[in-house]
N, C-alpha and C. Protein backbone atom coordinates (compact mmCIF):
# COMPACT_ATOMS: atom_id res chain seq x y z
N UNK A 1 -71.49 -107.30 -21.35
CA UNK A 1 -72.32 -106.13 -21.14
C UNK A 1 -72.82 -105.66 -22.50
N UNK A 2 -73.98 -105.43 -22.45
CA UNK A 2 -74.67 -104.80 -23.54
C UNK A 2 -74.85 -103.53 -23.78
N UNK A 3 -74.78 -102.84 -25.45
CA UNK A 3 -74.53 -102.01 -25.92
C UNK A 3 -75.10 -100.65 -24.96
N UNK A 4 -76.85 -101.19 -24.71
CA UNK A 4 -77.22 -99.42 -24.04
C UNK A 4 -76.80 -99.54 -22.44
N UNK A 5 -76.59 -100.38 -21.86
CA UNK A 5 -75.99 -100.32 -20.40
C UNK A 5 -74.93 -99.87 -20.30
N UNK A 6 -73.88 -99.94 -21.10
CA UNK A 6 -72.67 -99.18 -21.32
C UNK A 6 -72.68 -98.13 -21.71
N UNK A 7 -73.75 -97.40 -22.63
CA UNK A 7 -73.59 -96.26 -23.18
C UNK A 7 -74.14 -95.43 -21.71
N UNK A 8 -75.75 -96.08 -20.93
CA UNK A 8 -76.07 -95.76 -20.12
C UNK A 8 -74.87 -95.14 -18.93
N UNK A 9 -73.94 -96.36 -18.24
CA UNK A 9 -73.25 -96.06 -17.62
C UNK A 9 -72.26 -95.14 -18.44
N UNK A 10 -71.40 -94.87 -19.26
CA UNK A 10 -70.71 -93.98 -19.60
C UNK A 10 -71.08 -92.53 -19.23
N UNK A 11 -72.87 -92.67 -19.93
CA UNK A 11 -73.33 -91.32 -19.47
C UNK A 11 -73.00 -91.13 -18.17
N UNK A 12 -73.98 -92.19 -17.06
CA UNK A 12 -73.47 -91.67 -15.79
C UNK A 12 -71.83 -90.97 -15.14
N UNK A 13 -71.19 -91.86 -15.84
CA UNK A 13 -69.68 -91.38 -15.57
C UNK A 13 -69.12 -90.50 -16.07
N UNK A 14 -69.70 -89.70 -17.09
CA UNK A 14 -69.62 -88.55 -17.46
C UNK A 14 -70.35 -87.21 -16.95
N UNK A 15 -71.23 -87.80 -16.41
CA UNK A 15 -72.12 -86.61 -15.08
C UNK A 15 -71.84 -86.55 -14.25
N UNK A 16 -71.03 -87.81 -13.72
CA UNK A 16 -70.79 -87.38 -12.09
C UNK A 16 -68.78 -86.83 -12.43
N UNK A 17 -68.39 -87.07 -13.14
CA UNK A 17 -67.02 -86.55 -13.65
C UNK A 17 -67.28 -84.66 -13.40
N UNK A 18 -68.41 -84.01 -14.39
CA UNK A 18 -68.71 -83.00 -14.73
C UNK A 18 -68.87 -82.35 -12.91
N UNK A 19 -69.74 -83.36 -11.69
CA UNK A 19 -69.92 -82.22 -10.58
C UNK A 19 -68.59 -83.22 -9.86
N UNK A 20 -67.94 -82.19 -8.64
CA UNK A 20 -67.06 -82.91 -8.37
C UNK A 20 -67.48 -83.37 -7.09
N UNK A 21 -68.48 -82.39 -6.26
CA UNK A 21 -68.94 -82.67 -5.04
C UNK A 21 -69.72 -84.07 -4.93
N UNK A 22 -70.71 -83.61 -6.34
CA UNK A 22 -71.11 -85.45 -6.26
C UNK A 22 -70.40 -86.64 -6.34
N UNK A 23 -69.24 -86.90 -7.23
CA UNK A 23 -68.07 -87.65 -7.52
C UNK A 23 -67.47 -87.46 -5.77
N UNK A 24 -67.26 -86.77 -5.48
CA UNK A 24 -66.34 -86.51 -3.85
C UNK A 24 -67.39 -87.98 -2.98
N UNK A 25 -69.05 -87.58 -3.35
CA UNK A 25 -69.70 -88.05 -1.66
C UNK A 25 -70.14 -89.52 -2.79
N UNK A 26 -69.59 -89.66 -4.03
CA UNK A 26 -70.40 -91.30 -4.00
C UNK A 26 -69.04 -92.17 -3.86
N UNK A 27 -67.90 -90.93 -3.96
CA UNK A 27 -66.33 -92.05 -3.96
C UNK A 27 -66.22 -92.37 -2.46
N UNK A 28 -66.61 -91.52 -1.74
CA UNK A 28 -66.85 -91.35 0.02
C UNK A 28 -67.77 -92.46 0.67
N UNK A 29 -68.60 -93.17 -0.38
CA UNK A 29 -69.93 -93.81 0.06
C UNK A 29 -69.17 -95.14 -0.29
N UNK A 30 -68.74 -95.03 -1.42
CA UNK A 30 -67.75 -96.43 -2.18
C UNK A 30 -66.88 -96.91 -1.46
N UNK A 31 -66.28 -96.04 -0.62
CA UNK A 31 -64.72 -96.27 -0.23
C UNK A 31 -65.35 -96.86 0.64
N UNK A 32 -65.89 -96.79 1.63
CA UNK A 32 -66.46 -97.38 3.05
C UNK A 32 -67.57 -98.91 3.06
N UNK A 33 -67.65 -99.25 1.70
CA UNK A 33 -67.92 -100.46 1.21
C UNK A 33 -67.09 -101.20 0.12
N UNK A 34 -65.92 -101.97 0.75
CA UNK A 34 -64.99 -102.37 0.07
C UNK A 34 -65.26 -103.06 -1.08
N UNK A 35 -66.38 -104.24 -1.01
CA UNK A 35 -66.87 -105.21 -2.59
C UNK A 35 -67.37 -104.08 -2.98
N UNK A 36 -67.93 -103.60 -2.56
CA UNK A 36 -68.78 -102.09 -3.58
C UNK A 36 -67.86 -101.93 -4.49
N UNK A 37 -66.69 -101.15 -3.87
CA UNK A 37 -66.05 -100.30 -4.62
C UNK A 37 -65.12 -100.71 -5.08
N UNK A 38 -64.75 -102.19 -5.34
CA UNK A 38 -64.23 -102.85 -6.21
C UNK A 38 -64.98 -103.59 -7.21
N UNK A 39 -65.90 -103.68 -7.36
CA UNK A 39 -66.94 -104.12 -8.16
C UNK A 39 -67.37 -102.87 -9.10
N UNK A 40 -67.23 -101.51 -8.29
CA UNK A 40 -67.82 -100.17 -9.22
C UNK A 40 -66.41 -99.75 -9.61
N UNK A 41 -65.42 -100.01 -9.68
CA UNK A 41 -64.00 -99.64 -9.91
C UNK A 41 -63.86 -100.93 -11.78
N UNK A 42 -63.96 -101.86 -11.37
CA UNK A 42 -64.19 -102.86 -12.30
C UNK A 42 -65.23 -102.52 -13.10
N UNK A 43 -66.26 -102.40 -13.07
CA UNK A 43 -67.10 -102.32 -13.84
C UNK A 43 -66.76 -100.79 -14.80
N UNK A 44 -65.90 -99.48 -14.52
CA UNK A 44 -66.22 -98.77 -14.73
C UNK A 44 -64.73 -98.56 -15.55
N UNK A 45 -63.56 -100.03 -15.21
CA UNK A 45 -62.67 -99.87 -16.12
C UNK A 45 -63.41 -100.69 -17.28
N UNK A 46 -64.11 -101.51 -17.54
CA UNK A 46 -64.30 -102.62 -18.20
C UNK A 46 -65.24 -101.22 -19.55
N UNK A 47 -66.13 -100.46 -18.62
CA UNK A 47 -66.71 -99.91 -19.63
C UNK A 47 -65.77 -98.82 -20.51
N UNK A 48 -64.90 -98.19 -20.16
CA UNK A 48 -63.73 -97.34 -21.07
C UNK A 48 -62.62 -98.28 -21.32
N UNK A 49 -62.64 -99.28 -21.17
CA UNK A 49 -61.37 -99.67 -22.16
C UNK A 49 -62.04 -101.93 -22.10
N UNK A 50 -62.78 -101.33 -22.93
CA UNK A 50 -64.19 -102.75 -23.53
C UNK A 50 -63.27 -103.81 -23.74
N UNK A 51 -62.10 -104.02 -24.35
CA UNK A 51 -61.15 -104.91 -24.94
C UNK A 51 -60.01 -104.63 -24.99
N UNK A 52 -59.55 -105.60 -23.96
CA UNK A 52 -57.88 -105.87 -24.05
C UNK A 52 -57.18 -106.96 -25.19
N UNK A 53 -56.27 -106.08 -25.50
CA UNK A 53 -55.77 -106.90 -27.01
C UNK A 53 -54.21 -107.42 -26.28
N UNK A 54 -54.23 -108.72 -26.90
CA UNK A 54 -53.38 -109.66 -26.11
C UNK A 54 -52.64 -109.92 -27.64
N UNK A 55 -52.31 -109.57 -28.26
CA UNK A 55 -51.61 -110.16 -29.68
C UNK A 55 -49.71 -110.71 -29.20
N UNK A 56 -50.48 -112.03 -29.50
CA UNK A 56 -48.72 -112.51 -28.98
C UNK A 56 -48.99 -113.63 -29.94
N UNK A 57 -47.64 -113.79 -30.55
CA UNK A 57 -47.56 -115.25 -31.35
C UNK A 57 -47.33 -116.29 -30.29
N UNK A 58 -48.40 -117.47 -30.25
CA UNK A 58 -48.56 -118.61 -29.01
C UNK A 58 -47.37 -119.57 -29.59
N UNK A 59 -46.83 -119.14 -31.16
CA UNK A 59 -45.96 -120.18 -31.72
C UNK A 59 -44.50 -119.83 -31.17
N UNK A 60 -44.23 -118.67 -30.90
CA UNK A 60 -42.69 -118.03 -30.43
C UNK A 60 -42.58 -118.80 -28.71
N UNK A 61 -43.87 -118.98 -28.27
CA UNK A 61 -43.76 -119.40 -26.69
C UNK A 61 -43.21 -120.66 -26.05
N UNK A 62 -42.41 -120.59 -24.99
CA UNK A 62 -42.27 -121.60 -24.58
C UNK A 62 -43.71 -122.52 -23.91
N UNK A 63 -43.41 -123.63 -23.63
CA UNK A 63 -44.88 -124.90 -23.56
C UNK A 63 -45.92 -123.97 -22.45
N UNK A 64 -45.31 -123.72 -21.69
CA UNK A 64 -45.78 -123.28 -20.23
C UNK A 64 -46.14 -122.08 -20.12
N UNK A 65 -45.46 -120.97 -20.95
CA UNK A 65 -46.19 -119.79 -21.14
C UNK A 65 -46.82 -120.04 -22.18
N UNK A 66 -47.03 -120.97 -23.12
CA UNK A 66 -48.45 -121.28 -24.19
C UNK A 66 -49.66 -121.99 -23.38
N UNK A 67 -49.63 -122.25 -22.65
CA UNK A 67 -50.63 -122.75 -21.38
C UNK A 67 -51.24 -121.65 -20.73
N UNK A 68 -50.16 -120.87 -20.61
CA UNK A 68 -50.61 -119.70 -19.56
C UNK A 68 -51.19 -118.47 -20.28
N UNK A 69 -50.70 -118.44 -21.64
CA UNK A 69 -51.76 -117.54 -22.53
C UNK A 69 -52.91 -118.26 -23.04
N UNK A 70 -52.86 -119.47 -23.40
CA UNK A 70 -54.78 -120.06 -23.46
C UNK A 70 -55.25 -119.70 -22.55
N UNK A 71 -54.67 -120.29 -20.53
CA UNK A 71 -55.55 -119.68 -20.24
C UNK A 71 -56.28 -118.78 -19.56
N UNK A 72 -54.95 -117.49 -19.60
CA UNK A 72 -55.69 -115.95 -19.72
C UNK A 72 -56.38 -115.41 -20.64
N UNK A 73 -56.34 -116.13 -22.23
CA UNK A 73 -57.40 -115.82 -23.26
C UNK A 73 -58.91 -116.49 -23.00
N UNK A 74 -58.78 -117.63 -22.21
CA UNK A 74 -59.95 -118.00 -21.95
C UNK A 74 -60.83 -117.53 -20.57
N UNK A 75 -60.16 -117.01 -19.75
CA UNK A 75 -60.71 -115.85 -18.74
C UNK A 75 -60.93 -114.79 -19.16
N UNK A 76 -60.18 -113.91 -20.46
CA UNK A 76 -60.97 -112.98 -20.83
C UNK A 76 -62.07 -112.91 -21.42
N UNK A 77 -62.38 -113.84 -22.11
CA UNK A 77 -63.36 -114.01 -23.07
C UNK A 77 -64.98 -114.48 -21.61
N UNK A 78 -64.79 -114.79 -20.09
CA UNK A 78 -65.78 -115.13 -19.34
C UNK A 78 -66.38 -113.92 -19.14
């Protein structure tokens, strides 16, 4: 996601935070479209918290959890 679409959406999520009635009827509109509102749930963690920091030494790991952190580092990075 790019820099002004995020700032864009932040704004939005900071306006509809501010009224609550509006926040009440678009969480009301969301809820009753399930991909919706897991797709606007996702998108709206991704924009307040941009990067998850995974700092683990891959050298302390056993073989199989060094497999399994490549490749959850390589799904985060999609």
């Amino acid at each position: 996601m790019t820099t002004t679409p995020r700032k864009l959406l932040r704004y939005l999520l900071g306006s509809i935070a501010r009224h609550p009635r509006l926040k009440r009827a678009l969480v009301d509109l969301a809820y009753r479209v399930p991909w919706m509102d897991t797709r606007l749930r996702n998108l709206a963690y991704r924009v307040e918290h941009p990067e998850a920091v995974l700092d683990v030494d891959p050298t302390q790991l056993a073989d199989g959890s060094e497999r399994c952190l490549t490749r959850m580092r390589a799904r985060a990075r999609e």
